[in-house]
PDB file of N, CA and C in Angstrom:
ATOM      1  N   UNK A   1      -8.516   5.530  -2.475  1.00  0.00           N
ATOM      2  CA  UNK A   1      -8.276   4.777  -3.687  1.00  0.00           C
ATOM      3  C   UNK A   1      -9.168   3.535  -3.670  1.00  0.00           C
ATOM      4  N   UNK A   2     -10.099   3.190  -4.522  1.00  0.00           N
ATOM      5  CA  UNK A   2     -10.437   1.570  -4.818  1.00  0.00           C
ATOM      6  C   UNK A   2      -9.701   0.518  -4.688  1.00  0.00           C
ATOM      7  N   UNK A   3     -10.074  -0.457  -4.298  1.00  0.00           N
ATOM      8  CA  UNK A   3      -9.577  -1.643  -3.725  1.00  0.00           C
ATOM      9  C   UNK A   3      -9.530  -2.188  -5.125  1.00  0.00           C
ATOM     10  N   UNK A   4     -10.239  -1.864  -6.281  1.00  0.00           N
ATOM     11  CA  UNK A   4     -10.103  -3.128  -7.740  1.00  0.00           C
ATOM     12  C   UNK A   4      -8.293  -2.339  -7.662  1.00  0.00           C
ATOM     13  N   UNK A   5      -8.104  -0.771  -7.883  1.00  0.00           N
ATOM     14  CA  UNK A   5      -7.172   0.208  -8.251  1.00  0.00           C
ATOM     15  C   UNK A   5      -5.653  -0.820  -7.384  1.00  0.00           C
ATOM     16  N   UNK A   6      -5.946  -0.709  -5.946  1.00  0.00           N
ATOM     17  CA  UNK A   6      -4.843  -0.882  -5.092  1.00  0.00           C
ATOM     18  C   UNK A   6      -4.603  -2.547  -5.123  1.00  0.00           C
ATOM     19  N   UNK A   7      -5.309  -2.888  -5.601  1.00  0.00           N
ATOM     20  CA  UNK A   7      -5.139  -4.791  -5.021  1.00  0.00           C
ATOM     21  C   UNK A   7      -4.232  -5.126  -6.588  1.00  0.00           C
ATOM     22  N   UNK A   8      -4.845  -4.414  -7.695  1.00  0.00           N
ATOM     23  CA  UNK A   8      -4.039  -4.645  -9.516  1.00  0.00           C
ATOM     24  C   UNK A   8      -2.501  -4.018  -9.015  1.00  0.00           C
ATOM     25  N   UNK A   9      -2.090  -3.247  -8.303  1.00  0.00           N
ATOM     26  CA  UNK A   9      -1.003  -2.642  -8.003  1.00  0.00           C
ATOM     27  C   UNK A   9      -0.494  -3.479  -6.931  1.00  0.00           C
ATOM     28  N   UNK A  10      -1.375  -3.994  -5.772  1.00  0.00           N
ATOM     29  CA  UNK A  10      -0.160  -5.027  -5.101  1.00  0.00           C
ATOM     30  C   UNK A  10      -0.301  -6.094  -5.813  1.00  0.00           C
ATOM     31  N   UNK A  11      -0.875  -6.708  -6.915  1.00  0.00           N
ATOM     32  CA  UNK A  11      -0.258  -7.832  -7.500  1.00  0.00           C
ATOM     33  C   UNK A  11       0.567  -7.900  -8.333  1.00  0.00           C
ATOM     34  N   UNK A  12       0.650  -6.953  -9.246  1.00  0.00           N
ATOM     35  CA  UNK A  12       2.064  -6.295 -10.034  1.00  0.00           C
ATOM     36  C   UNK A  12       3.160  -6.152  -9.096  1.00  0.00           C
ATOM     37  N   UNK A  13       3.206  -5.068  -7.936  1.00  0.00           N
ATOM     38  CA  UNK A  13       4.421  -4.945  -6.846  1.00  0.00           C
ATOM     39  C   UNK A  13       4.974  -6.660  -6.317  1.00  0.00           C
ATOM     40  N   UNK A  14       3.794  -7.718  -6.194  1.00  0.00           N
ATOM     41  CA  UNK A  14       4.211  -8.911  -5.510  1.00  0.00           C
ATOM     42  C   UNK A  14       4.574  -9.699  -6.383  1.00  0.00           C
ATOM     43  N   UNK A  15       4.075  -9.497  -8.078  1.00  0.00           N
ATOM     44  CA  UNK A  15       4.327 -10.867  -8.633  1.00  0.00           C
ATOM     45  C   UNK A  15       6.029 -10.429  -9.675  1.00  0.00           C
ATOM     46  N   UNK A  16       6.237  -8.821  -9.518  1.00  0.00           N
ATOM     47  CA  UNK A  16       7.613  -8.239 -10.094  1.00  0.00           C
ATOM     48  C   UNK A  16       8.105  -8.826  -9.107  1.00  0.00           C
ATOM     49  N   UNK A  17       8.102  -8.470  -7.385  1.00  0.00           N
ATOM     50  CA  UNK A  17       9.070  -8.855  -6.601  1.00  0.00           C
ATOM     51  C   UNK A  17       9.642 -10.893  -7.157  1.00  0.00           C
ATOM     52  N   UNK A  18       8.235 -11.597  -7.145  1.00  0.00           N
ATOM     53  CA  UNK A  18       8.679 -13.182  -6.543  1.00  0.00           C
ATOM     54  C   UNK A  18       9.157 -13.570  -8.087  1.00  0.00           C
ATOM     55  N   UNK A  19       9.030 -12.968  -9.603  1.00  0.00           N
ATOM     56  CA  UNK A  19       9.676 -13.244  -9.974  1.00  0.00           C
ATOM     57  C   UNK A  19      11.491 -12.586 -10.826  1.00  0.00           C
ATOM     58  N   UNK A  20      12.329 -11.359  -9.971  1.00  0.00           N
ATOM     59  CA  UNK A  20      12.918 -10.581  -9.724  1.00  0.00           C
ATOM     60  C   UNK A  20      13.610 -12.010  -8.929  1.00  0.00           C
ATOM     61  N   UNK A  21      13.448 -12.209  -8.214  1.00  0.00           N
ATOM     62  CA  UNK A  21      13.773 -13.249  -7.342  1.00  0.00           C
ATOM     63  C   UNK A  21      13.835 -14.995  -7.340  1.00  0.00           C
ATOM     64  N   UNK A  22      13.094 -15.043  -8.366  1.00  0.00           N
ATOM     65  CA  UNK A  22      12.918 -16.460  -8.914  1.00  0.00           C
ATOM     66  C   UNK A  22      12.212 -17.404  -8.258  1.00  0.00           C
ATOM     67  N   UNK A  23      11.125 -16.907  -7.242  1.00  0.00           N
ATOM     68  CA  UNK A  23      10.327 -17.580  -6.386  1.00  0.00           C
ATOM     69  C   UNK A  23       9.541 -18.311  -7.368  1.00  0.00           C
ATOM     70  N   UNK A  24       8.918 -19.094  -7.441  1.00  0.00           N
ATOM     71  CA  UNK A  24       7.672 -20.059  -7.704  1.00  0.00           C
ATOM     72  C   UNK A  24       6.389 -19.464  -6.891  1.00  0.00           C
ATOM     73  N   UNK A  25       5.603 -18.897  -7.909  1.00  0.00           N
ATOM     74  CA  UNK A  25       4.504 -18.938  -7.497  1.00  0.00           C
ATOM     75  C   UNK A  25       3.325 -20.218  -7.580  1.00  0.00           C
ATOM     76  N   UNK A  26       3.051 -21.200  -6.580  1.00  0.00           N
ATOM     77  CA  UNK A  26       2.787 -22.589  -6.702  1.00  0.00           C
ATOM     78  C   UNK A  26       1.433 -22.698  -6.811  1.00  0.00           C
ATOM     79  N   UNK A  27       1.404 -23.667  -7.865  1.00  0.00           N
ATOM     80  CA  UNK A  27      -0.400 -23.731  -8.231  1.00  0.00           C
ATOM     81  C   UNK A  27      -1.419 -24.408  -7.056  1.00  0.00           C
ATOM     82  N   UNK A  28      -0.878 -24.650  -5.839  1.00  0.00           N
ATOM     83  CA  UNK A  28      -1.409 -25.764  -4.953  1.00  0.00           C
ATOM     84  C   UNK A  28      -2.338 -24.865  -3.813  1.00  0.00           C
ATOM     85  N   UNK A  29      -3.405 -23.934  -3.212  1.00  0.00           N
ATOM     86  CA  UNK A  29      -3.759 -22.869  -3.282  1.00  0.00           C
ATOM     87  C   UNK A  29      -3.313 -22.680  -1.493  1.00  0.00           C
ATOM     88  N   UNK A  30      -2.759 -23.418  -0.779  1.00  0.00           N
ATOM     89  CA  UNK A  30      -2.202 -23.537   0.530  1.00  0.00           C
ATOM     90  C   UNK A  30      -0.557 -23.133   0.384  1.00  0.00           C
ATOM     91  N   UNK A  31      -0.024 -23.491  -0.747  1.00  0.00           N
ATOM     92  CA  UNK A  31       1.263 -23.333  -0.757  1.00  0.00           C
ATOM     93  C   UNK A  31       1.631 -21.823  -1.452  1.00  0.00           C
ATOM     94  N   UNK A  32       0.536 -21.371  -2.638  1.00  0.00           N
ATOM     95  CA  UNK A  32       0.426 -20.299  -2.937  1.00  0.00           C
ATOM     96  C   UNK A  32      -0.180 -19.122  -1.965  1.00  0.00           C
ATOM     97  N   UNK A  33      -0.233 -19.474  -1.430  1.00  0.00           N
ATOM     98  CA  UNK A  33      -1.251 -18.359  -0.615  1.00  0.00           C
ATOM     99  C   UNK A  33      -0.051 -18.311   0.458  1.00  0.00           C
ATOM    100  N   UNK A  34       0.612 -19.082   0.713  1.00  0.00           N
ATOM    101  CA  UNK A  34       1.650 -19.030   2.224  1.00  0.00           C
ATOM    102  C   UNK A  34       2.968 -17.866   1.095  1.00  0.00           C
ATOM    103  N   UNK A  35       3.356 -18.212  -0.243  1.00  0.00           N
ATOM    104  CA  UNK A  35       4.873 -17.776  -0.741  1.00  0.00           C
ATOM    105  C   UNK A  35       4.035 -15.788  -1.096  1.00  0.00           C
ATOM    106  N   UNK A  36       2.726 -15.824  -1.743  1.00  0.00           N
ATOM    107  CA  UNK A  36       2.241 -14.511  -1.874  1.00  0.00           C
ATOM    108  C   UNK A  36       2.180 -13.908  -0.238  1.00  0.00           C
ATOM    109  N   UNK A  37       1.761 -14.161   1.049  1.00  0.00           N
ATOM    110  CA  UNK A  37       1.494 -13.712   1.740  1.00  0.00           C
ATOM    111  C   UNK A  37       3.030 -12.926   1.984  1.00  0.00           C
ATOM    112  N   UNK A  38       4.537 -13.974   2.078  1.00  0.00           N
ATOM    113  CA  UNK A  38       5.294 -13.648   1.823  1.00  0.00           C
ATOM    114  C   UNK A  38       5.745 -12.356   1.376  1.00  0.00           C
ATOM    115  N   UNK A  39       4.920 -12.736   0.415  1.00  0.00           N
ATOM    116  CA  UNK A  39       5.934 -11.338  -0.833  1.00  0.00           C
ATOM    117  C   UNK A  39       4.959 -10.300  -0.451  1.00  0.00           C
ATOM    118  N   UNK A  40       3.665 -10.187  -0.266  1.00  0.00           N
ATOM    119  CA  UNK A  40       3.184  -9.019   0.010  1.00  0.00           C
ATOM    120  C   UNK A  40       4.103  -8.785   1.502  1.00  0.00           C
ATOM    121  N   UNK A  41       4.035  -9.347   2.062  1.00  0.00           N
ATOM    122  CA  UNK A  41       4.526  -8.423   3.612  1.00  0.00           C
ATOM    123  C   UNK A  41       6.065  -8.083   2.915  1.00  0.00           C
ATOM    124  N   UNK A  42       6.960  -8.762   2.421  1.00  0.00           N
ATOM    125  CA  UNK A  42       8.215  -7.933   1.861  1.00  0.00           C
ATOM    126  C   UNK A  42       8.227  -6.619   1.199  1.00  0.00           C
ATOM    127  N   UNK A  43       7.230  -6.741   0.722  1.00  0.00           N
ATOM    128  CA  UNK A  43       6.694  -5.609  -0.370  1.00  0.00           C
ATOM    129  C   UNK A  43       5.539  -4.317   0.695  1.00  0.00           C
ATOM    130  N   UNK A  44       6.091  -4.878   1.923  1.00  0.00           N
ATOM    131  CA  UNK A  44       5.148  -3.810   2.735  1.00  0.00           C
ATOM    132  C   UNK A  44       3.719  -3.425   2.465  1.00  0.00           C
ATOM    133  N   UNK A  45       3.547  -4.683   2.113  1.00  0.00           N
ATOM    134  CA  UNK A  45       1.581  -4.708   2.115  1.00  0.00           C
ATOM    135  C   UNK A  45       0.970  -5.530   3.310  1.00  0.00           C
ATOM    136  N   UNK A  46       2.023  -5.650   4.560  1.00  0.00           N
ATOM    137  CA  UNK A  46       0.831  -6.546   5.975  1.00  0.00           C
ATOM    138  C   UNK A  46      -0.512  -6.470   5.922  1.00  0.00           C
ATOM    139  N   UNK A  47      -0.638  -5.300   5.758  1.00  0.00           N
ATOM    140  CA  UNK A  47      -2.048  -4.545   6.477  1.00  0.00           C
ATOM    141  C   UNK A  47      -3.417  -4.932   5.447  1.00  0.00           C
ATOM    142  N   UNK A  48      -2.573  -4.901   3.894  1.00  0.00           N
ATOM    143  CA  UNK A  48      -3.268  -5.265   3.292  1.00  0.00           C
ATOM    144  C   UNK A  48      -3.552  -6.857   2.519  1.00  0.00           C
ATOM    145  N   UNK A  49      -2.694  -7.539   3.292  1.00  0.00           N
ATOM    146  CA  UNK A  49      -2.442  -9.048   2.755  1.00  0.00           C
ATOM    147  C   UNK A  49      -3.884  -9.897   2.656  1.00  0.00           C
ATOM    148  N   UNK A  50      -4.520  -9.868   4.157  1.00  0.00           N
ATOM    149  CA  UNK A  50      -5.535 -10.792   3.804  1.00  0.00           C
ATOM    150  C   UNK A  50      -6.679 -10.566   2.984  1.00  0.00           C
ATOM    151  N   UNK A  51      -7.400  -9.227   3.065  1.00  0.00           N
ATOM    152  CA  UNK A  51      -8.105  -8.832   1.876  1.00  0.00           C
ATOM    153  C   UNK A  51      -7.608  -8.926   0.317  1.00  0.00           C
ATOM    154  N   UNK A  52      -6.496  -8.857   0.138  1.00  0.00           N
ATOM    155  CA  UNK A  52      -5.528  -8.871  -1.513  1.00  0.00           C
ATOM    156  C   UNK A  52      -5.922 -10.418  -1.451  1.00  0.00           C
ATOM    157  N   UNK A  53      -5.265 -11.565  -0.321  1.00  0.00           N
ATOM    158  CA  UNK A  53      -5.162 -12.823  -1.128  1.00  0.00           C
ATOM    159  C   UNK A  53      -6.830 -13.171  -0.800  1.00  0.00           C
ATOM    160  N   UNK A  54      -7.486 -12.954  -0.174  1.00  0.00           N
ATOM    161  CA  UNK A  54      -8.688 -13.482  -0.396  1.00  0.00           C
ATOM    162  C   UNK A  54      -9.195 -12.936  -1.794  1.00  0.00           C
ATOM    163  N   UNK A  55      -9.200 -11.974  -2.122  1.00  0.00           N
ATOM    164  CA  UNK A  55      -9.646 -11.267  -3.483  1.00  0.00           C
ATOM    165  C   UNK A  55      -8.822 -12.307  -4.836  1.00  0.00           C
ATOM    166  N   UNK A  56      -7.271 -12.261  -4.713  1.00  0.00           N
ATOM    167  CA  UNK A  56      -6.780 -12.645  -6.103  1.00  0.00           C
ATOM    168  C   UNK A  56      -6.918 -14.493  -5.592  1.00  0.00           C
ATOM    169  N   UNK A  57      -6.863 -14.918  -4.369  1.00  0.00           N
ATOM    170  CA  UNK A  57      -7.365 -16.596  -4.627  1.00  0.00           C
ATOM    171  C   UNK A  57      -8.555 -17.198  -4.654  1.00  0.00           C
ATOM    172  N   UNK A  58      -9.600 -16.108  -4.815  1.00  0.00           N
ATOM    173  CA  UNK A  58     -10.947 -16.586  -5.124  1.00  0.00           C
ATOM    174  C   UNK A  58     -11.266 -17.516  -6.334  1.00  0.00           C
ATOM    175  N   UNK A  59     -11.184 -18.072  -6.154  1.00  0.00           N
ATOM    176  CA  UNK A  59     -11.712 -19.352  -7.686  1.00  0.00           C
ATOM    177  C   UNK A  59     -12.706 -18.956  -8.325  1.00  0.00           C
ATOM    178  N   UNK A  60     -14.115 -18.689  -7.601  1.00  0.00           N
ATOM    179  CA  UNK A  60     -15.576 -18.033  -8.550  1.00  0.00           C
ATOM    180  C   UNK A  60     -15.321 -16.752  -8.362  1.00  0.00           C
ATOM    181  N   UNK A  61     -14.534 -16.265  -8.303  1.00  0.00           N
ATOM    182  CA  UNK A  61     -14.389 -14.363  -8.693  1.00  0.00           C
ATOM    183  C   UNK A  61     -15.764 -14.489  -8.202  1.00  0.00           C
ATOM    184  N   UNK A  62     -16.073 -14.237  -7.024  1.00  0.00           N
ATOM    185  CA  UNK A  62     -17.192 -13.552  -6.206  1.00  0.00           C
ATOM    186  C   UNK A  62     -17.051 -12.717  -5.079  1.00  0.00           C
ATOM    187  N   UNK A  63     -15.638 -12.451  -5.051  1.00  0.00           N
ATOM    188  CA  UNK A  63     -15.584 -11.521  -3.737  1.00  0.00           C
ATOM    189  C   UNK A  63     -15.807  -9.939  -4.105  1.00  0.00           C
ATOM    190  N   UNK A  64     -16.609  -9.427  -3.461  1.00  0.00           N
ATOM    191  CA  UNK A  64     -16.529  -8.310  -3.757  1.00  0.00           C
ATOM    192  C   UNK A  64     -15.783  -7.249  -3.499  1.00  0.00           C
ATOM    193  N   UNK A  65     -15.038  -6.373  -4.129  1.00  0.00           N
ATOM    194  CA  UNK A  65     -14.423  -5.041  -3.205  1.00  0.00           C
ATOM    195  C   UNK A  65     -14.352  -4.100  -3.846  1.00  0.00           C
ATOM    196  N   UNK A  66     -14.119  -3.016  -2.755  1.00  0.00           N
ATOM    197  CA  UNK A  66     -14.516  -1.591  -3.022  1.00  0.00           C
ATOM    198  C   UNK A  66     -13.920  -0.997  -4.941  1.00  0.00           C
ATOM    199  N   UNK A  67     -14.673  -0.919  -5.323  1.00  0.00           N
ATOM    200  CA  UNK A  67     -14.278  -0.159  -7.380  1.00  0.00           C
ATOM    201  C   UNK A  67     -14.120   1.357  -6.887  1.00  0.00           C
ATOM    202  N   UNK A  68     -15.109   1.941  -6.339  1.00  0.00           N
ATOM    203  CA  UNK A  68     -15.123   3.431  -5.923  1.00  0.00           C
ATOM    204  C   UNK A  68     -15.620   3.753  -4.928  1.00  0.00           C
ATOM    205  N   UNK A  69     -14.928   5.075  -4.373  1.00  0.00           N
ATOM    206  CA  UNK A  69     -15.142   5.487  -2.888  1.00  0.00           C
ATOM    207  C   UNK A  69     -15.542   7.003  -3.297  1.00  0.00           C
ATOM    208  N   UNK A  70     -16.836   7.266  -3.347  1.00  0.00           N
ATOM    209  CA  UNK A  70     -17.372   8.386  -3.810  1.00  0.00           C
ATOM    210  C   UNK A  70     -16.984   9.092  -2.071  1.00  0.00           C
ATOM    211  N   UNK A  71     -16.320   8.752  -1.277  1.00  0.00           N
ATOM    212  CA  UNK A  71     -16.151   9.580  -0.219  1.00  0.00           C
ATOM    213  C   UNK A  71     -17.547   9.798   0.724  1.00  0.00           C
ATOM    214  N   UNK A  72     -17.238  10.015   2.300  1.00  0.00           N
ATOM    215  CA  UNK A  72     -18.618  10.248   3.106  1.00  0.00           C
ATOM    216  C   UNK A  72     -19.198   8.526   3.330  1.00  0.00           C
ATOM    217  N   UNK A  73     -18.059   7.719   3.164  1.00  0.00           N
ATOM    218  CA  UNK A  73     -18.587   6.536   3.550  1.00  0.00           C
ATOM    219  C   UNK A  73     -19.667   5.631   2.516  1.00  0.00           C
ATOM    220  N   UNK A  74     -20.014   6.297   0.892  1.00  0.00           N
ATOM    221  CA  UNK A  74     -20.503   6.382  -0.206  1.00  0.00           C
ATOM    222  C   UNK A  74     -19.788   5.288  -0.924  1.00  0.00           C
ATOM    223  N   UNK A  75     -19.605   4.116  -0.967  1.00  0.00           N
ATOM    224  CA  UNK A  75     -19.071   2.992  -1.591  1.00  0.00           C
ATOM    225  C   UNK A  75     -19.307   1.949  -2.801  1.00  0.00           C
ATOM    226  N   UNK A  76     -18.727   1.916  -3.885  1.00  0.00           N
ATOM    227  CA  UNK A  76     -19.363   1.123  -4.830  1.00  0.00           C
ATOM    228  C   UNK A  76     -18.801  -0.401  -5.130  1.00  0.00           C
ATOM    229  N   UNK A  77     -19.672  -1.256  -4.989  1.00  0.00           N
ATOM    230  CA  UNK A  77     -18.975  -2.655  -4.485  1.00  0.00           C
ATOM    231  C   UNK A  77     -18.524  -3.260  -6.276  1.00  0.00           C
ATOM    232  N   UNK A  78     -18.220  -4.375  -6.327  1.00  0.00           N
ATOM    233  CA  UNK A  78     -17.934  -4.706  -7.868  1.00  0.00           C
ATOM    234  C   UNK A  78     -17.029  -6.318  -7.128  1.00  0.00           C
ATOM    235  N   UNK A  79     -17.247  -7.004  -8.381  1.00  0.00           N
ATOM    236  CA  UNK A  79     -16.510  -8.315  -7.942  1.00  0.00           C
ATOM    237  C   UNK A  79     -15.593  -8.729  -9.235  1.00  0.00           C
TER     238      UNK A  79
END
C-alpha cells in the first residue's frame, strides 16, 4: 500500500480516536507531536508513528513518501 494511502488512514483512525475521547489536539508542535504519538500507538500504529508524524508535522510539506509501490522495489516518491 502507499504511504500518501496508509498515513490519510492513520490520521483519520488517530484524529476519530483523540476526538471520540475529547483529547486536544495542541497547536504547540512539541506538545502535539507527544498527544498524536499517543493516539497513534493506542490505535496500534508504533511501527508506523515516526514516519506518519514526521510526514503530517512537516510545516513546508516537503517530506517525501512512498504514492506508489509498483512492486520489485519500483517506488514512486511524491510530497
Amino acid at each position: 500500500m502507499a504511504q500518501s494511502v496508509e498515513f490519510m488512514g492513520i490520521w483519520s483512525t488517530v484524529m476519530t480516536y483523540c476526538y471520540k475521547r475529547g483529547i486536544e489536539v495542541l497547536e504547540k508542535p512539541d506538545e502535539r507531536e507527544e498527544v498524536l504519538r499517543e493516539a497513534c500507538c493506542a490505535c496500534g500504529y508504533e511501527e508506523q508513528a515516526d514516519d506518519f508524524l514526521k510526514w503530517y508535522l512537516d510545516e513546508n510539506n516537503d517530506t517525501l513518501f512512498i504514492i506508489k509501490d509498483y512492486g520489485n522495489g519500483d517506488l514512486e516518491f511524491g510530497g
